[in-house]
C-alpha atoms as a PDB file:
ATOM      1  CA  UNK A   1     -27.013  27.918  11.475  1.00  0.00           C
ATOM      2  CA  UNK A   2     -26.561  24.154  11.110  1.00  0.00           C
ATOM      3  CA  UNK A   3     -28.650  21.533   8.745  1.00  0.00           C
ATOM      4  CA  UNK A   4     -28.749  17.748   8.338  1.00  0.00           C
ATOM      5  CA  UNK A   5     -27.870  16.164   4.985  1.00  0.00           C
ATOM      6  CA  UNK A   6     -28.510  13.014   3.616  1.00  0.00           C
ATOM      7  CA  UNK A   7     -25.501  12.274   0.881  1.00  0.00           C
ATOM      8  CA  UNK A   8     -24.207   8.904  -0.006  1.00  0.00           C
ATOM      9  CA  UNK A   9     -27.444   6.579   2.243  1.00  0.00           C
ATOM     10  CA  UNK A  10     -25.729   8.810   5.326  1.00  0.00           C
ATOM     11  CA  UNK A  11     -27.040  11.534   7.096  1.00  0.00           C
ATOM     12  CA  UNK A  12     -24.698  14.766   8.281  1.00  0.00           C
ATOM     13  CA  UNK A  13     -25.199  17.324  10.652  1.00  0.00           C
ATOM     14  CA  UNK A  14     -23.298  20.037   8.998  1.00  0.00           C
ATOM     15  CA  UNK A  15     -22.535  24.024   9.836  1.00  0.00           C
ATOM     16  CA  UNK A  16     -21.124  26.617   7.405  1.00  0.00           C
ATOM     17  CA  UNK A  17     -17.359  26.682   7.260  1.00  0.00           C
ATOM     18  CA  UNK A  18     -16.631  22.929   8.342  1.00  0.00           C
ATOM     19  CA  UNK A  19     -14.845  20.189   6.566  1.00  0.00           C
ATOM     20  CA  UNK A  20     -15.913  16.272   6.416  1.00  0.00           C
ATOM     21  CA  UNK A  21     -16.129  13.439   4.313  1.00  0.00           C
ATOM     22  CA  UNK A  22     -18.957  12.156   2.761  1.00  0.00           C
ATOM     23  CA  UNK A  23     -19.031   9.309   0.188  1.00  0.00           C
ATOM     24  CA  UNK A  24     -16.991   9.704  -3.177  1.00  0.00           C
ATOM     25  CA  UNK A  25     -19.127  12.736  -5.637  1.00  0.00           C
ATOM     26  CA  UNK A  26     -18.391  12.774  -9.157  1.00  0.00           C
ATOM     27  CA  UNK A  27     -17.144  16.250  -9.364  1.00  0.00           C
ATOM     28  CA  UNK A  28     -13.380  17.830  -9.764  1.00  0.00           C
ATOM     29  CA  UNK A  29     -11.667  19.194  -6.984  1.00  0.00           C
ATOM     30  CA  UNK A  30     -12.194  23.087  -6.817  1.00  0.00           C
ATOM     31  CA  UNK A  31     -15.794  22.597  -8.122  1.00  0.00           C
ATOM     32  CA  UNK A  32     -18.761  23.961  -6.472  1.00  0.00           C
ATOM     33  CA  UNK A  33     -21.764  20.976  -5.387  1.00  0.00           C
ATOM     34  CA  UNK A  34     -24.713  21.342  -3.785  1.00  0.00           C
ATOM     35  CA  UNK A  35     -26.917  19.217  -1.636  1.00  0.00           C
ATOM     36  CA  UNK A  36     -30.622  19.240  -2.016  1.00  0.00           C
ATOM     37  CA  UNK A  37     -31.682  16.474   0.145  1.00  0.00           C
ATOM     38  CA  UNK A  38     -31.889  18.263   3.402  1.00  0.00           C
ATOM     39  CA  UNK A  39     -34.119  16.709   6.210  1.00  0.00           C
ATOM     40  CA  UNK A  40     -33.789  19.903   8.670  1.00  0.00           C
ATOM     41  CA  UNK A  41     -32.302  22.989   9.100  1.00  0.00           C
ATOM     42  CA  UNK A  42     -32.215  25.109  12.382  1.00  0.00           C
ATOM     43  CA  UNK A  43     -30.451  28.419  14.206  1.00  0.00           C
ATOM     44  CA  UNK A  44     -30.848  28.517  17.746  1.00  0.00           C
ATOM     45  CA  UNK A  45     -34.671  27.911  18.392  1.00  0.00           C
ATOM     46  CA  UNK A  46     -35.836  27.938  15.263  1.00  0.00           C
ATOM     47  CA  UNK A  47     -35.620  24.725  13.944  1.00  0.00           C
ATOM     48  CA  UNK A  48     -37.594  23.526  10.435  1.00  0.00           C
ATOM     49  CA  UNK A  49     -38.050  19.727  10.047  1.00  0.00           C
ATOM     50  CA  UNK A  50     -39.030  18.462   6.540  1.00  0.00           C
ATOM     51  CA  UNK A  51     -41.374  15.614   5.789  1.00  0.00           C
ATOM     52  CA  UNK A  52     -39.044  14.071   4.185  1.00  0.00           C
ATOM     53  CA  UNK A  53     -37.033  17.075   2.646  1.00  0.00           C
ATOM     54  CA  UNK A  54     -37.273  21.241   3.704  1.00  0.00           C
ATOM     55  CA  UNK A  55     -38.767  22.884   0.724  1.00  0.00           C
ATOM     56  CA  UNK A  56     -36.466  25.389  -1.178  1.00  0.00           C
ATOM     57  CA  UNK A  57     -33.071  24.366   1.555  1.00  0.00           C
ATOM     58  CA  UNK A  58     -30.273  23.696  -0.126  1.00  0.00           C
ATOM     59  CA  UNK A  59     -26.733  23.725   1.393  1.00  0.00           C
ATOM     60  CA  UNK A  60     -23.344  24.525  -0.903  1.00  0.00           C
ATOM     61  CA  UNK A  61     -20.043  23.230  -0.600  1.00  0.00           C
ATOM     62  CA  UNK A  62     -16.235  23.252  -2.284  1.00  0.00           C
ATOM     63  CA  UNK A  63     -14.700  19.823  -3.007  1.00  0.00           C
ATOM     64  CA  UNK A  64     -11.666  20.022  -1.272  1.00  0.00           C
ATOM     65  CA  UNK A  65     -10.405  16.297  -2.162  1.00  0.00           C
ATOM     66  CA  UNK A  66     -10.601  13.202  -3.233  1.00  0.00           C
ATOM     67  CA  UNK A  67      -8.904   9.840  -1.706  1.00  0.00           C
ATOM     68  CA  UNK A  68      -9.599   6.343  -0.125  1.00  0.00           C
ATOM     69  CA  UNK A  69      -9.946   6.005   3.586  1.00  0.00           C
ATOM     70  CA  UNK A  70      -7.835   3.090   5.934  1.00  0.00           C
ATOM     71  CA  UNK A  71      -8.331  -0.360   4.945  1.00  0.00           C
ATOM     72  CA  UNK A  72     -10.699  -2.611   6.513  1.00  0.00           C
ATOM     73  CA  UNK A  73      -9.681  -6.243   6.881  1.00  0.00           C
ATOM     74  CA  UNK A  74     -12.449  -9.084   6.259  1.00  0.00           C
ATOM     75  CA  UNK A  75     -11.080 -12.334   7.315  1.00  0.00           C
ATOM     76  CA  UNK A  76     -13.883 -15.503   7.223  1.00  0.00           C
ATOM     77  CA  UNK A  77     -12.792 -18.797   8.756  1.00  0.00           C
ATOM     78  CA  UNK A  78     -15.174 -21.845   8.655  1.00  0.00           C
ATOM     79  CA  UNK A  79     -14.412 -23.925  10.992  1.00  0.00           C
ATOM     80  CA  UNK A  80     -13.067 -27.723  10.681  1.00  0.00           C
ATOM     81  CA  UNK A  81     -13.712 -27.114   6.724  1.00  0.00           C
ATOM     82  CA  UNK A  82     -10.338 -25.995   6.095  1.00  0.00           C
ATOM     83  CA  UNK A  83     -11.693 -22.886   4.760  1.00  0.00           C
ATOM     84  CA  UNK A  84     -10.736 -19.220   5.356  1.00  0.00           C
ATOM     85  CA  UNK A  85     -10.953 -15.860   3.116  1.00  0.00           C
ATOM     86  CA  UNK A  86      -9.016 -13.003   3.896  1.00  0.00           C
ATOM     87  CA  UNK A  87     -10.041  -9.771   1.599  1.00  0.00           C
ATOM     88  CA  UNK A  88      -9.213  -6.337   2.057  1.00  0.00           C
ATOM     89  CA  UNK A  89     -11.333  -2.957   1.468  1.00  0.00           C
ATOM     90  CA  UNK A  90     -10.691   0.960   1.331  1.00  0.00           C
ATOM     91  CA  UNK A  91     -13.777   2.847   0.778  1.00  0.00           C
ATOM     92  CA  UNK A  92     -13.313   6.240  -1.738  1.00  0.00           C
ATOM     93  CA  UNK A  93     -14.736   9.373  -0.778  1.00  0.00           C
ATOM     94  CA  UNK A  94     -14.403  13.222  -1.235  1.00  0.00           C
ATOM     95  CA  UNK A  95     -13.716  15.880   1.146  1.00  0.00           C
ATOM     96  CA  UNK A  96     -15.535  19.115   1.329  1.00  0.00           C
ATOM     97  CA  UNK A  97     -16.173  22.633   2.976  1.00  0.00           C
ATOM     98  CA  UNK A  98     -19.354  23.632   3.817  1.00  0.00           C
ATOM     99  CA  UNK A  99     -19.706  27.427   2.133  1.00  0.00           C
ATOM    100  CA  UNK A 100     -23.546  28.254   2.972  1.00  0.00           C
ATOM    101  CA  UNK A 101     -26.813  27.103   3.730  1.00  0.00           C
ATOM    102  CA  UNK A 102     -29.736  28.579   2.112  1.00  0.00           C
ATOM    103  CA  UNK A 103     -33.440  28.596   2.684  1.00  0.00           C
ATOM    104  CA  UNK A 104     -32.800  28.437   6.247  1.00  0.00           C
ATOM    105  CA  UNK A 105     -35.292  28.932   9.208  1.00  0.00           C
END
């Protein structure tokens, strides 16, 4: 059984038992979320599409971690103005496991 989240203004195709990383949650690590925006959930041919969300489909995880991913490097250079910016940025997030997925098709 697999489902697509939407967590963070991203959207995740997630099964049970898998690990990613979605934007930084405000929760410990250990903790139980949940995630109540999902837009579809399916197992093999049976596939239920919300409009926007599935009614009553709500997928569980485990936080796992917390940390800040590589660092991104934004360098701006105008041209004959003798201008240039260099900044740096490393976005936070939180890495979970995917425990169930309920209300399924």
């Amino acid at each position: 059984m697999y489902a697509v989240i939407k967590t963070g203004g991203k959207q995740y195709r997630v099964q049970s038992g898998e690990q990613l990383r979605v934007e930084a949650l405000p929760a410990e690590v250990g903790s139980a979320v949940s995630f109540d925006q999902v837009l579809m959930v399916g197992e093999g041919d049976a596939v239920r599409v919300g409009a926007p969300l599935v009614s009553g489909a709500q997928v569980k995880a485990t936080v796992l971690a917390h940390g800040r991913g590589e660092k991104v490097t934004i360098f701006k250079l105008r041209r004959r103005k003798h201008s240039k910016t260099t900044r740096g940025h490393r976005q936070d997030y939180t890495e979970v496991r995917i425990d169930d997925i309920v209300g399924g098709a």
